[in-house]
PDB file of N, CA and C in Angstrom:
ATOM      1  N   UNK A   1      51.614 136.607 -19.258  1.00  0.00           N
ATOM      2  CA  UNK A   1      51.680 137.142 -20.603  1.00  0.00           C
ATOM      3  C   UNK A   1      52.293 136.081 -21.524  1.00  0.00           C
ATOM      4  N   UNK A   2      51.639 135.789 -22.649  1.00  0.00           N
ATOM      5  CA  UNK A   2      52.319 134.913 -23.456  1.00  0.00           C
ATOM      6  C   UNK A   2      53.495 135.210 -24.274  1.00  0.00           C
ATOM      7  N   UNK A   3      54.236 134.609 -24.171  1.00  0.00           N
ATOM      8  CA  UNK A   3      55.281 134.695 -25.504  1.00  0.00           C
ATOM      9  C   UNK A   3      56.167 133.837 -26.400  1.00  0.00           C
ATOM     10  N   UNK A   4      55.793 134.103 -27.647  1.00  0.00           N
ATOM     11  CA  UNK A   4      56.754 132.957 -28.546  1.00  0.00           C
ATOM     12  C   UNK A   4      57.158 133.451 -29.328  1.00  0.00           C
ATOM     13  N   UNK A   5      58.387 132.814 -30.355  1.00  0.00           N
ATOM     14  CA  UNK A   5      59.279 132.887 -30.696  1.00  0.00           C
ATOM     15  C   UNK A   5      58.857 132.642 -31.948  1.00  0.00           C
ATOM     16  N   UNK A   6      58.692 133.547 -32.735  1.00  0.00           N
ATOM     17  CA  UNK A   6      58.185 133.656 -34.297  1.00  0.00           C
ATOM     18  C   UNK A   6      58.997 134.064 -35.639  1.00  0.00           C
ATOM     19  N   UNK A   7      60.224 134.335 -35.339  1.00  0.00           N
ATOM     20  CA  UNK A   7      60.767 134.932 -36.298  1.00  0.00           C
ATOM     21  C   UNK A   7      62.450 134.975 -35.886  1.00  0.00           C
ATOM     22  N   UNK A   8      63.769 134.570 -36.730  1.00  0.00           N
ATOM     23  CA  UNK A   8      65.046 134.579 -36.640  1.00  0.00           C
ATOM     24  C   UNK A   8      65.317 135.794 -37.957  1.00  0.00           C
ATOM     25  N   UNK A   9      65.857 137.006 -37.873  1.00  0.00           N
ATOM     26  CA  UNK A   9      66.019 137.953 -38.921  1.00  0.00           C
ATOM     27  C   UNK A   9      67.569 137.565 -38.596  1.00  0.00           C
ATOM     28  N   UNK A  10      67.565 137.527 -40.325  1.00  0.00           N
ATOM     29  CA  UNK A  10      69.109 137.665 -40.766  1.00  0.00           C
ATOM     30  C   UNK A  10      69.581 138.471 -41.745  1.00  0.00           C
ATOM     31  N   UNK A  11      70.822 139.252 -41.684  1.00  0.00           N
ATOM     32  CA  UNK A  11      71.224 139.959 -42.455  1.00  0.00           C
ATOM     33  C   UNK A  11      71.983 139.448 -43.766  1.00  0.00           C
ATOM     34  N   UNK A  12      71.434 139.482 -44.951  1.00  0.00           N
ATOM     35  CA  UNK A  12      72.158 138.701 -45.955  1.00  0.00           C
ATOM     36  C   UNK A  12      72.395 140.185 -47.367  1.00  0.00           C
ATOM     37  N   UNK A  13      73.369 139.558 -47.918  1.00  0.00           N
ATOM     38  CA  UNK A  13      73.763 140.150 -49.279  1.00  0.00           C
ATOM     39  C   UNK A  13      72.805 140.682 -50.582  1.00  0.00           C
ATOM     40  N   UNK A  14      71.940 139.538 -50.367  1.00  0.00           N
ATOM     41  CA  UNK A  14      70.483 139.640 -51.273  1.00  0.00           C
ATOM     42  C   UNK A  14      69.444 138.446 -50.826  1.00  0.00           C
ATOM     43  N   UNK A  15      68.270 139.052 -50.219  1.00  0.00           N
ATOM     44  CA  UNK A  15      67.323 138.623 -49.328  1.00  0.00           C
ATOM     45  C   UNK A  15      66.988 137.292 -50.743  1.00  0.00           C
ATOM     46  N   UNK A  16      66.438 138.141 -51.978  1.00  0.00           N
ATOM     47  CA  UNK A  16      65.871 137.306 -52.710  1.00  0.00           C
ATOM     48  C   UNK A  16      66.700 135.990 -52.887  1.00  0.00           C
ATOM     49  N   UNK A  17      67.813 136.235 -53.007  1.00  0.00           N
ATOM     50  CA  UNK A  17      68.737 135.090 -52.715  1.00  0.00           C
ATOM     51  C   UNK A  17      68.908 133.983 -51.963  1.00  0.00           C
ATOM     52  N   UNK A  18      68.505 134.748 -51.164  1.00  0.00           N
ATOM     53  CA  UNK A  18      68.228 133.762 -49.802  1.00  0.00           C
ATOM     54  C   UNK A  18      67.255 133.123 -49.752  1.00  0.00           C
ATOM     55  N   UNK A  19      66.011 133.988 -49.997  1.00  0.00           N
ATOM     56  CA  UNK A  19      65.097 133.313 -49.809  1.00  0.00           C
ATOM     57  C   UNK A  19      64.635 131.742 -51.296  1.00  0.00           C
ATOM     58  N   UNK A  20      65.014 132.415 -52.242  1.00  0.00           N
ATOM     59  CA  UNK A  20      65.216 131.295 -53.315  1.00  0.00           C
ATOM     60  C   UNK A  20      65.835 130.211 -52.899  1.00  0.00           C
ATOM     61  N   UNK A  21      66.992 130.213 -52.102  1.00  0.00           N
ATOM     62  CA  UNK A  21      67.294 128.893 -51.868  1.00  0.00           C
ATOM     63  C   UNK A  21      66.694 128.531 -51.076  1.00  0.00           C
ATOM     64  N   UNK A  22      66.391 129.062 -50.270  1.00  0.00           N
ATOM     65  CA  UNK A  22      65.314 128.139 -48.961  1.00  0.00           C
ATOM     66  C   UNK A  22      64.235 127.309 -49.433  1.00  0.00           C
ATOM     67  N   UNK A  23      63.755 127.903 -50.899  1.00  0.00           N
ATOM     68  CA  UNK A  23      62.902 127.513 -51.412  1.00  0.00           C
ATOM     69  C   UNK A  23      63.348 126.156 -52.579  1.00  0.00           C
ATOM     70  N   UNK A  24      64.086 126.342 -52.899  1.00  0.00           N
ATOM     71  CA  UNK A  24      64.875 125.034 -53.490  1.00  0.00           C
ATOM     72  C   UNK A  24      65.280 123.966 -52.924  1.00  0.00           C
ATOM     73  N   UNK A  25      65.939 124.384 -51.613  1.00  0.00           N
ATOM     74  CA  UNK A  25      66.669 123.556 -50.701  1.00  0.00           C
ATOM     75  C   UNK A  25      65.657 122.638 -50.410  1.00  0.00           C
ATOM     76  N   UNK A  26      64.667 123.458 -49.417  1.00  0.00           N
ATOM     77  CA  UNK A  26      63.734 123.210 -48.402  1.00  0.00           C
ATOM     78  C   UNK A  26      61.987 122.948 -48.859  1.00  0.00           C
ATOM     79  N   UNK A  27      61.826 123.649 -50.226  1.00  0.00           N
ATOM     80  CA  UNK A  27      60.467 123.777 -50.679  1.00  0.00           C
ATOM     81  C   UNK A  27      59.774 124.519 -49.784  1.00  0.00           C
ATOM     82  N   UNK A  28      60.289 125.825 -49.145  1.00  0.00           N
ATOM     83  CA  UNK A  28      59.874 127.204 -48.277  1.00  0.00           C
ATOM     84  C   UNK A  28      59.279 127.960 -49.583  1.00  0.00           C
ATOM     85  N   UNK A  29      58.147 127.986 -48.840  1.00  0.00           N
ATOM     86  CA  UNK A  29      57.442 129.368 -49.727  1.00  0.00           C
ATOM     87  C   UNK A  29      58.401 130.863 -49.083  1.00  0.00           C
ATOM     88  N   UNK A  30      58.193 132.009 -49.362  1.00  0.00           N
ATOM     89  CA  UNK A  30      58.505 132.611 -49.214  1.00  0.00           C
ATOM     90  C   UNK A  30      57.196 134.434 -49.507  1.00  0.00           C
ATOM     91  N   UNK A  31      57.546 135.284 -48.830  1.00  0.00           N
ATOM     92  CA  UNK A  31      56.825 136.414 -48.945  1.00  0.00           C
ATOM     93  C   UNK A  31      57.927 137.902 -49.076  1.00  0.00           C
ATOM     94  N   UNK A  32      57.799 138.820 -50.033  1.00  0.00           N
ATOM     95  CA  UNK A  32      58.898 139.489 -50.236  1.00  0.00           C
ATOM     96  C   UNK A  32      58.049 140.714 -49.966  1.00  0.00           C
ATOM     97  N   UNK A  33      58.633 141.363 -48.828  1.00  0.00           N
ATOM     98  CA  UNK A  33      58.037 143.101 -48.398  1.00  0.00           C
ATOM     99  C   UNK A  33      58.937 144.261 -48.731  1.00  0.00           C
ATOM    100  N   UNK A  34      59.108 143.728 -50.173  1.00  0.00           N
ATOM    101  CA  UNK A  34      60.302 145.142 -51.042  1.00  0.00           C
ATOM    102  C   UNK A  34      61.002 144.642 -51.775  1.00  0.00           C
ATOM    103  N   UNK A  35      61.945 145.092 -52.729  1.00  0.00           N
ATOM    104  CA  UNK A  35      63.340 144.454 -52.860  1.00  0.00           C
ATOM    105  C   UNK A  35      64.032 144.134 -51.973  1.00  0.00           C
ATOM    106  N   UNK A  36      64.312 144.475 -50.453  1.00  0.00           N
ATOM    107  CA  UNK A  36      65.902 143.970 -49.689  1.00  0.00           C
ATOM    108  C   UNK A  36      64.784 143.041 -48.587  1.00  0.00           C
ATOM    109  N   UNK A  37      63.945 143.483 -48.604  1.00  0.00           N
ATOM    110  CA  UNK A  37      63.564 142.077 -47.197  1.00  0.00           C
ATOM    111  C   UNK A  37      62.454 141.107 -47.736  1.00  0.00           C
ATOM    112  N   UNK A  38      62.674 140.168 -46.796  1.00  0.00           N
ATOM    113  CA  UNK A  38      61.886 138.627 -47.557  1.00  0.00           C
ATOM    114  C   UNK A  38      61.364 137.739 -46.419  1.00  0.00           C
ATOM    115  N   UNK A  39      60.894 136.971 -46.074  1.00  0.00           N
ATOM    116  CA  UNK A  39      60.116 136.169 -45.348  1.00  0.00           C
ATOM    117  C   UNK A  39      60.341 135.267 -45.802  1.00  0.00           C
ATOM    118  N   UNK A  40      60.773 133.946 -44.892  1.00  0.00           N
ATOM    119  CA  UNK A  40      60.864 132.608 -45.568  1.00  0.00           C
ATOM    120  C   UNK A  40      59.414 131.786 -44.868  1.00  0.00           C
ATOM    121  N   UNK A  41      58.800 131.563 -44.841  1.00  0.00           N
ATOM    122  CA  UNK A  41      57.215 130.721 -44.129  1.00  0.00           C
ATOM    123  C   UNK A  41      57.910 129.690 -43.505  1.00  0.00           C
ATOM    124  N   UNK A  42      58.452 129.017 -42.327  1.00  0.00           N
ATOM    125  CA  UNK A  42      58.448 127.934 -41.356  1.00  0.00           C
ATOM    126  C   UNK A  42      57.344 126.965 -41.418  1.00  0.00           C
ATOM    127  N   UNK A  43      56.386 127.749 -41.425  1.00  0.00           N
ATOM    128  CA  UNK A  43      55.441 127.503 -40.550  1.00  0.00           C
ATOM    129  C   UNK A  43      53.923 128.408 -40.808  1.00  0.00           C
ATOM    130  N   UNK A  44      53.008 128.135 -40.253  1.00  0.00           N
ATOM    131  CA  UNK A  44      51.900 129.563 -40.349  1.00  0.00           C
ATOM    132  C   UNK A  44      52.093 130.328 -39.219  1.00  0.00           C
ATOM    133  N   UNK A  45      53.345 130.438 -38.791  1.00  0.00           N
ATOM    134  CA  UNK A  45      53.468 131.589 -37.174  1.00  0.00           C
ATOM    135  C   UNK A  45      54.834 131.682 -37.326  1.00  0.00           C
ATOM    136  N   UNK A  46      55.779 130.765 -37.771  1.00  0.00           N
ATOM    137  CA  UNK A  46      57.360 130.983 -37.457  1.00  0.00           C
ATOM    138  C   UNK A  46      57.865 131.897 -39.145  1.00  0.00           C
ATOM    139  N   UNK A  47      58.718 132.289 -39.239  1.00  0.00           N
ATOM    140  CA  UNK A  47      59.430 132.332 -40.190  1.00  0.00           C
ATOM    141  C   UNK A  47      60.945 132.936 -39.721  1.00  0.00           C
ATOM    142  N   UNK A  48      61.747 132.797 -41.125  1.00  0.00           N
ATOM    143  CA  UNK A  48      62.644 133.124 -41.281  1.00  0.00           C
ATOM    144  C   UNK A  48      62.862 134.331 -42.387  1.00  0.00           C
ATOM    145  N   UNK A  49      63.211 135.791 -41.584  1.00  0.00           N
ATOM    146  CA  UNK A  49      63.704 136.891 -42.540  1.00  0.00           C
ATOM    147  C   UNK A  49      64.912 137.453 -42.734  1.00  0.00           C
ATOM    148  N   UNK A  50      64.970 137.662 -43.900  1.00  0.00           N
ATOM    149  CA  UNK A  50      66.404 138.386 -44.935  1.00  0.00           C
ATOM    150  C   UNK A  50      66.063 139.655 -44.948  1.00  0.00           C
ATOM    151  N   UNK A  51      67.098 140.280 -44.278  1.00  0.00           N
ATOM    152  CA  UNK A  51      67.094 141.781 -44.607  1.00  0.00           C
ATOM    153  C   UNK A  51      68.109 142.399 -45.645  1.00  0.00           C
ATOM    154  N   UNK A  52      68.254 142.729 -46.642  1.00  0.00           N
ATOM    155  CA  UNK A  52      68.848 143.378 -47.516  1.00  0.00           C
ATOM    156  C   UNK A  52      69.527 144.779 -47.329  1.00  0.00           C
ATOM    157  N   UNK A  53      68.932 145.497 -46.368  1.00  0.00           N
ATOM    158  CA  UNK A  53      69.427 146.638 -46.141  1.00  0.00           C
ATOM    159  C   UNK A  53      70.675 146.953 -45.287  1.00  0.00           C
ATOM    160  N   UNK A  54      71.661 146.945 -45.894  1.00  0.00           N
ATOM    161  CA  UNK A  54      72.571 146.786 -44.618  1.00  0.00           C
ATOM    162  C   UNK A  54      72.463 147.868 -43.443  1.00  0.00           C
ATOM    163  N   UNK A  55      71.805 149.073 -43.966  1.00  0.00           N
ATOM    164  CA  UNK A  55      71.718 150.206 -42.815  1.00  0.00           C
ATOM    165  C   UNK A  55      70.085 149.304 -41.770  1.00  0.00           C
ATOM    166  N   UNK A  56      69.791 148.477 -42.229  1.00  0.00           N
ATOM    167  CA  UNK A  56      68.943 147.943 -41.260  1.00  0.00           C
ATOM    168  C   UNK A  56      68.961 146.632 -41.086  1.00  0.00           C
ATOM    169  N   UNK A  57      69.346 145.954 -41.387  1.00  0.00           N
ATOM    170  CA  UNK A  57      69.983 144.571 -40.840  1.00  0.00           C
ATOM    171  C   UNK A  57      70.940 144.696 -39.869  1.00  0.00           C
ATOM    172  N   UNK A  58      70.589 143.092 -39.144  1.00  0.00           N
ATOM    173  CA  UNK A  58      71.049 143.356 -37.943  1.00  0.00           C
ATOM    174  C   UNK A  58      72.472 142.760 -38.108  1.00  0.00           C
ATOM    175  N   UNK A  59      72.749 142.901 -36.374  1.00  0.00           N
ATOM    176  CA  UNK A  59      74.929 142.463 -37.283  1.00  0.00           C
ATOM    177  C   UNK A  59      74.848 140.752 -37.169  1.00  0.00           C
ATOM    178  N   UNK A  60      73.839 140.436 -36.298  1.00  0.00           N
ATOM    179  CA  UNK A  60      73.979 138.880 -36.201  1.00  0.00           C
ATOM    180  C   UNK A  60      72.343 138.157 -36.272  1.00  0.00           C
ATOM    181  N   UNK A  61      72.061 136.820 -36.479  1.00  0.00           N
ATOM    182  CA  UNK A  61      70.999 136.691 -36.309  1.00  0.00           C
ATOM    183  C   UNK A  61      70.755 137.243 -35.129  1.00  0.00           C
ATOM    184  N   UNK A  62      69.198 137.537 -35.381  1.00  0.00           N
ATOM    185  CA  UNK A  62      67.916 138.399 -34.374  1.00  0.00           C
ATOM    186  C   UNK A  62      66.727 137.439 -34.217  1.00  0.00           C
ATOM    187  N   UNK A  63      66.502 137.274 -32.653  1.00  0.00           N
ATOM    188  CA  UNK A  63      65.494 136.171 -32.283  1.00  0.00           C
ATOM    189  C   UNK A  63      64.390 137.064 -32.406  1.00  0.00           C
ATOM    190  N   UNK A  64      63.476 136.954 -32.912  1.00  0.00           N
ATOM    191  CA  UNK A  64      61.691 137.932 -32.426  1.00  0.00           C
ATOM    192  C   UNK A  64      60.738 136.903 -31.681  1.00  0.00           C
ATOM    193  N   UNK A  65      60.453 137.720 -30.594  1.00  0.00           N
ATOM    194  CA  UNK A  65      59.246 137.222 -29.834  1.00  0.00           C
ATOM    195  C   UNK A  65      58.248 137.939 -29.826  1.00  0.00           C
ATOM    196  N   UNK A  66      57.381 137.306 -30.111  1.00  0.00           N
ATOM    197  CA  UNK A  66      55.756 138.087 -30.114  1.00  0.00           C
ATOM    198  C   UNK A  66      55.624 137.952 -28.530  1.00  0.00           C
ATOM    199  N   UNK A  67      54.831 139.209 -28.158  1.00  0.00           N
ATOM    200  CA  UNK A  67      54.148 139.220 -27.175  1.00  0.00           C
ATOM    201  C   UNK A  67      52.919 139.985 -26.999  1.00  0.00           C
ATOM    202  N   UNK A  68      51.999 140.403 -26.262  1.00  0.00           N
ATOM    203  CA  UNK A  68      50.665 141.000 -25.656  1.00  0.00           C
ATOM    204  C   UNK A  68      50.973 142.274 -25.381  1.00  0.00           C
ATOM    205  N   UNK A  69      52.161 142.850 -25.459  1.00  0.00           N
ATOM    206  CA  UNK A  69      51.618 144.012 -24.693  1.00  0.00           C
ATOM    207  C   UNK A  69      53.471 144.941 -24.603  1.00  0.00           C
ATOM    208  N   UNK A  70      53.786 145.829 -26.057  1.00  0.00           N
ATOM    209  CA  UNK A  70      55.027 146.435 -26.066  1.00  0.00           C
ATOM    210  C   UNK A  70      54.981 147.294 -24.395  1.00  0.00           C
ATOM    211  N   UNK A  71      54.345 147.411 -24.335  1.00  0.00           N
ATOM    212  CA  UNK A  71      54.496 148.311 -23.460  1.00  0.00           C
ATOM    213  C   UNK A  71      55.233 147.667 -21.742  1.00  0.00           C
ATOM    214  N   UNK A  72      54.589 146.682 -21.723  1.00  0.00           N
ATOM    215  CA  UNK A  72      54.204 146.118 -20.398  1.00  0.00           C
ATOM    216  C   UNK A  72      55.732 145.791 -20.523  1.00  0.00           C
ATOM    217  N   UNK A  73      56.257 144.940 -21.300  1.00  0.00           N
ATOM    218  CA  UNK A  73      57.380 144.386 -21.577  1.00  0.00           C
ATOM    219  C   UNK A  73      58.355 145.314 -21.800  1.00  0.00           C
ATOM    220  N   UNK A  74      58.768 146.188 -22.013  1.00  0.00           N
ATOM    221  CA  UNK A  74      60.067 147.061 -21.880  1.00  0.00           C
ATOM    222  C   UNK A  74      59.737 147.841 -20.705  1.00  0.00           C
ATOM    223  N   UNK A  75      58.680 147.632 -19.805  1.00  0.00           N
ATOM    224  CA  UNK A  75      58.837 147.705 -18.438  1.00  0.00           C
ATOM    225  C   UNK A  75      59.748 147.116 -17.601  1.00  0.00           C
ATOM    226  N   UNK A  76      59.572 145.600 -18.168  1.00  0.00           N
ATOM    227  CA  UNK A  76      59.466 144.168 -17.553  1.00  0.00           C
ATOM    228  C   UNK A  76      61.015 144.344 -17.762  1.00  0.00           C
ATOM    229  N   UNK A  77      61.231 144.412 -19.182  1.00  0.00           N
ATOM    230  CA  UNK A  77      62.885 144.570 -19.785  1.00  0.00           C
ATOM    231  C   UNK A  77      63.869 145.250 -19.207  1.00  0.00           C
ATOM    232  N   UNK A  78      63.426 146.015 -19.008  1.00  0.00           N
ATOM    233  CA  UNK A  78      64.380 147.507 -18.515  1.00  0.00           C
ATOM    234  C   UNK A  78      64.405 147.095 -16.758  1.00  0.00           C
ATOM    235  N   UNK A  79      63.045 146.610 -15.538  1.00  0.00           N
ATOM    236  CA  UNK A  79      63.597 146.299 -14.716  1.00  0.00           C
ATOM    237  C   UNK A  79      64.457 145.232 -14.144  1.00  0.00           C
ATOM    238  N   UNK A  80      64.610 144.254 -15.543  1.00  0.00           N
ATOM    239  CA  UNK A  80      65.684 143.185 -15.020  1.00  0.00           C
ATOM    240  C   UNK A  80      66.326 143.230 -16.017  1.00  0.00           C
ATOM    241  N   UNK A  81      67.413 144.502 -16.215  1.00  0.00           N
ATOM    242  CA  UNK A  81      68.374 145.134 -16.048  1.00  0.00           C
ATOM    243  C   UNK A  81      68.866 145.237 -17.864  1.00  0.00           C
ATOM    244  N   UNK A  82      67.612 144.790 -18.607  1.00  0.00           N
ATOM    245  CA  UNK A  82      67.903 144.810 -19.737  1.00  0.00           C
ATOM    246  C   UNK A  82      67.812 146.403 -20.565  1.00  0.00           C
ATOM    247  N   UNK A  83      68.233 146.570 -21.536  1.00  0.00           N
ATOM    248  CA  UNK A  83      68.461 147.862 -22.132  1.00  0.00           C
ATOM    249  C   UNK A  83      67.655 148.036 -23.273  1.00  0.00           C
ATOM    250  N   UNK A  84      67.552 149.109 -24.189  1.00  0.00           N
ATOM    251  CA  UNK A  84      66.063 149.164 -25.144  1.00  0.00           C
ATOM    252  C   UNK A  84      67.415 149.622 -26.104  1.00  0.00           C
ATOM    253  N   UNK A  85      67.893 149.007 -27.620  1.00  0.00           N
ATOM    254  CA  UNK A  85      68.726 149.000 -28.642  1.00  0.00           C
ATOM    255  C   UNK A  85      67.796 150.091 -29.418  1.00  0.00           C
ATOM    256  N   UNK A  86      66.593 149.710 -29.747  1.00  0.00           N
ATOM    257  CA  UNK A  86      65.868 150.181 -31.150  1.00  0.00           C
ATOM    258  C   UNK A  86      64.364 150.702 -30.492  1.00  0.00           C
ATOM    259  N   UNK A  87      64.520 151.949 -30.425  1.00  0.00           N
ATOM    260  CA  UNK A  87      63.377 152.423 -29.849  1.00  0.00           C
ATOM    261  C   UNK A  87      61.958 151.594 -30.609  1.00  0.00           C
ATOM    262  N   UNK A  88      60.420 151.284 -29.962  1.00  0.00           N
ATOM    263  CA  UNK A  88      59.716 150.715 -31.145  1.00  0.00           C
ATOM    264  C   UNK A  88      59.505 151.521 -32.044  1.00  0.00           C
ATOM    265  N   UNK A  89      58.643 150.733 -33.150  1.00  0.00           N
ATOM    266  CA  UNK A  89      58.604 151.250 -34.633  1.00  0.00           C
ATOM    267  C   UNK A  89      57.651 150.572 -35.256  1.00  0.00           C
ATOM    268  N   UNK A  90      56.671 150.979 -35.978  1.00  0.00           N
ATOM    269  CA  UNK A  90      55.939 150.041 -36.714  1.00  0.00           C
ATOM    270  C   UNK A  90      56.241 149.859 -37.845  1.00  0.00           C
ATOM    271  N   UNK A  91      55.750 148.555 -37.777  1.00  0.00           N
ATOM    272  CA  UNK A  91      56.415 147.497 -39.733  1.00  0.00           C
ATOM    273  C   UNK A  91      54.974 147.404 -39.872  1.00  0.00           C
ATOM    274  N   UNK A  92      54.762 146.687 -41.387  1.00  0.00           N
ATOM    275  CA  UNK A  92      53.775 145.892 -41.874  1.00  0.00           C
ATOM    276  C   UNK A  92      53.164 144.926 -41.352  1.00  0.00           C
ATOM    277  N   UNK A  93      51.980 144.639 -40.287  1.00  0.00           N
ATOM    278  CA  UNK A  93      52.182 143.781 -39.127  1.00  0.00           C
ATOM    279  C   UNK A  93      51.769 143.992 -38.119  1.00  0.00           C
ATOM    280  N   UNK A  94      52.699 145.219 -37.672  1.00  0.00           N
ATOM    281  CA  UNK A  94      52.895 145.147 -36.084  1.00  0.00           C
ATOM    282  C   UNK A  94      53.653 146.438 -35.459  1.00  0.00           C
ATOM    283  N   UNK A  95      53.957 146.390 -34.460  1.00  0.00           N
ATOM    284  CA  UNK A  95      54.912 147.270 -34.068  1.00  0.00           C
ATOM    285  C   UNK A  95      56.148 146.432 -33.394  1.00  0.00           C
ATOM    286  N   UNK A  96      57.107 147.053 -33.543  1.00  0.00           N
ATOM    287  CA  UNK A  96      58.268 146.082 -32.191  1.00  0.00           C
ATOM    288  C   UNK A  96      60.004 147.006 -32.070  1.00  0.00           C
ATOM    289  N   UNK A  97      60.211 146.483 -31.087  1.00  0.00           N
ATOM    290  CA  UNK A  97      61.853 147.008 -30.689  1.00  0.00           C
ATOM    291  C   UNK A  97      62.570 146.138 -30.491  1.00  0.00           C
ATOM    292  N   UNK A  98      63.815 146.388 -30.142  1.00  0.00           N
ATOM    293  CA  UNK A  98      65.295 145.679 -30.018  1.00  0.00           C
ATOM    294  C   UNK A  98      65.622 145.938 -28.647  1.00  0.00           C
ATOM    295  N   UNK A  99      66.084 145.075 -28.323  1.00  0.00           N
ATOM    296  CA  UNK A  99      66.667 145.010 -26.998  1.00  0.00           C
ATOM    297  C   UNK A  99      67.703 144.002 -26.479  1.00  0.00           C
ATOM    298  N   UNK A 100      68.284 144.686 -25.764  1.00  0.00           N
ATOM    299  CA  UNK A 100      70.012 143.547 -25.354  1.00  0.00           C
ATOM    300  C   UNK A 100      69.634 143.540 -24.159  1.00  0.00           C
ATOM    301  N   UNK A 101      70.235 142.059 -23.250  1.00  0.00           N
ATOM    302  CA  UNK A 101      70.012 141.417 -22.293  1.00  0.00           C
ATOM    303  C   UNK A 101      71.315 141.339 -22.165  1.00  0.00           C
ATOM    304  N   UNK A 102      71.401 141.592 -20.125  1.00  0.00           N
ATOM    305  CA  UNK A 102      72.632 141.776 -19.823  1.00  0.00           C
ATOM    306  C   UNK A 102      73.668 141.050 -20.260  1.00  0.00           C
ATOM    307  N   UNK A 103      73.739 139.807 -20.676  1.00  0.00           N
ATOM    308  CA  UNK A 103      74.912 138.838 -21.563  1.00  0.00           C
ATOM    309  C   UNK A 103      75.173 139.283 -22.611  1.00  0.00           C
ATOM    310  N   UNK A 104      74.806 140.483 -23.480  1.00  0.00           N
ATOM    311  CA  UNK A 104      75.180 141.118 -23.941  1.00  0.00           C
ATOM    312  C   UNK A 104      74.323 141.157 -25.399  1.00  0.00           C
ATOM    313  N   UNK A 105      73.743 140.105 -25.849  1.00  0.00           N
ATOM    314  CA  UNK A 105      72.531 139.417 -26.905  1.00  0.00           C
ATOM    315  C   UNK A 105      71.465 140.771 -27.060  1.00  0.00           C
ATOM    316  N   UNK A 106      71.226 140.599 -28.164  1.00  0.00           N
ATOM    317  CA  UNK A 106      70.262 141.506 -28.807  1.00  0.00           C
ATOM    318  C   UNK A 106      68.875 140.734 -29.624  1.00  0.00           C
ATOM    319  N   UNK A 107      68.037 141.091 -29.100  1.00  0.00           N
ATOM    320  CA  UNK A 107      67.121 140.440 -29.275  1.00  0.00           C
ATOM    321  C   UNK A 107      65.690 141.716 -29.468  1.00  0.00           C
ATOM    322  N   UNK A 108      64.836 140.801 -30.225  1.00  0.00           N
ATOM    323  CA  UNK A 108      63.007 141.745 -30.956  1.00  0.00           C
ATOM    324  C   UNK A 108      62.036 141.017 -29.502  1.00  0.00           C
ATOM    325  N   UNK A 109      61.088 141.920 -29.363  1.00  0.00           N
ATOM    326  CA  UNK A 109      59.812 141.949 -29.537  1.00  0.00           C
ATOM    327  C   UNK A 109      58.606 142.760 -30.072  1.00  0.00           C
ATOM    328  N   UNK A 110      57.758 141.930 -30.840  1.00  0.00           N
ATOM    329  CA  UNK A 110      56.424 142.733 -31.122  1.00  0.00           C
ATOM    330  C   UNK A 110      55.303 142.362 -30.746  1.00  0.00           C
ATOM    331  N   UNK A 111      54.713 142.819 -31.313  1.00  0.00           N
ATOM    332  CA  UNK A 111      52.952 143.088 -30.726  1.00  0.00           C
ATOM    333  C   UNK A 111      52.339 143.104 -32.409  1.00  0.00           C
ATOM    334  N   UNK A 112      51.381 142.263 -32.768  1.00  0.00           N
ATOM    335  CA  UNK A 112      50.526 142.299 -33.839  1.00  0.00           C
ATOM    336  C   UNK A 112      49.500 143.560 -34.094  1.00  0.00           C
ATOM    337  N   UNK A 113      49.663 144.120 -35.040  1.00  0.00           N
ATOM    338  CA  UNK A 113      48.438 145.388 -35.049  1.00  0.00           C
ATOM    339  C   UNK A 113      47.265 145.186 -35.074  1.00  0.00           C
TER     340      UNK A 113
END
């Protein structure tokens, strides 16, 4: 099953904020899905997102990995000994969940719709 690493979500004060400087700093385009969350473009597969919401932002950066198959994988998760944080959910996109690995890390995967 393939998987990569497409996305670092961070919880900030004001996404647009964030993402403006990335875009100053860095010359990052950027994509905004509301007032509180934002997309910074890496790349045509990576980015970097600002979440605005503090009831949904996460407490620390959040790694996302795309993968093939939610399902197969919180199989996979749960038998080596990892735990399911954020039941899945679909976004704009995709679907995906949260999950912590026994070191204690909290970490995404999704699946493209």
């Amino acid at each position: 099953m393939a998987t990569r690493l497409t996305m670092i979500e961070f919880p900030s004060n004001d996404a647009n904020a964030s993402a403006q400087f990335f875009k100053d700093a860095f010359t990052l385009e950027h994509l905004a899905y509301g007032p509180q969350y934002t997309d910074v473009q890496l790349g045509a597969e990576q980015t970097l997102g600002f979440q605005g919401d503090a009831g949904e932002a996460p407490a620390a950066p959040l790694v996302v990995l795309e993968v093939d198959d939610l399902t197969t994988v919180r199989a996979d998760i749960e038998a080596a000994g990892g735990t399911i944080t954020v039941e899945p959910f679909d976004f704009p996109g995709g679907r995906r969940m949260h999950f912590q690995e026994p070191g204690g890390n909290e970490l995404a995967v999704w699946v493209r719709a």
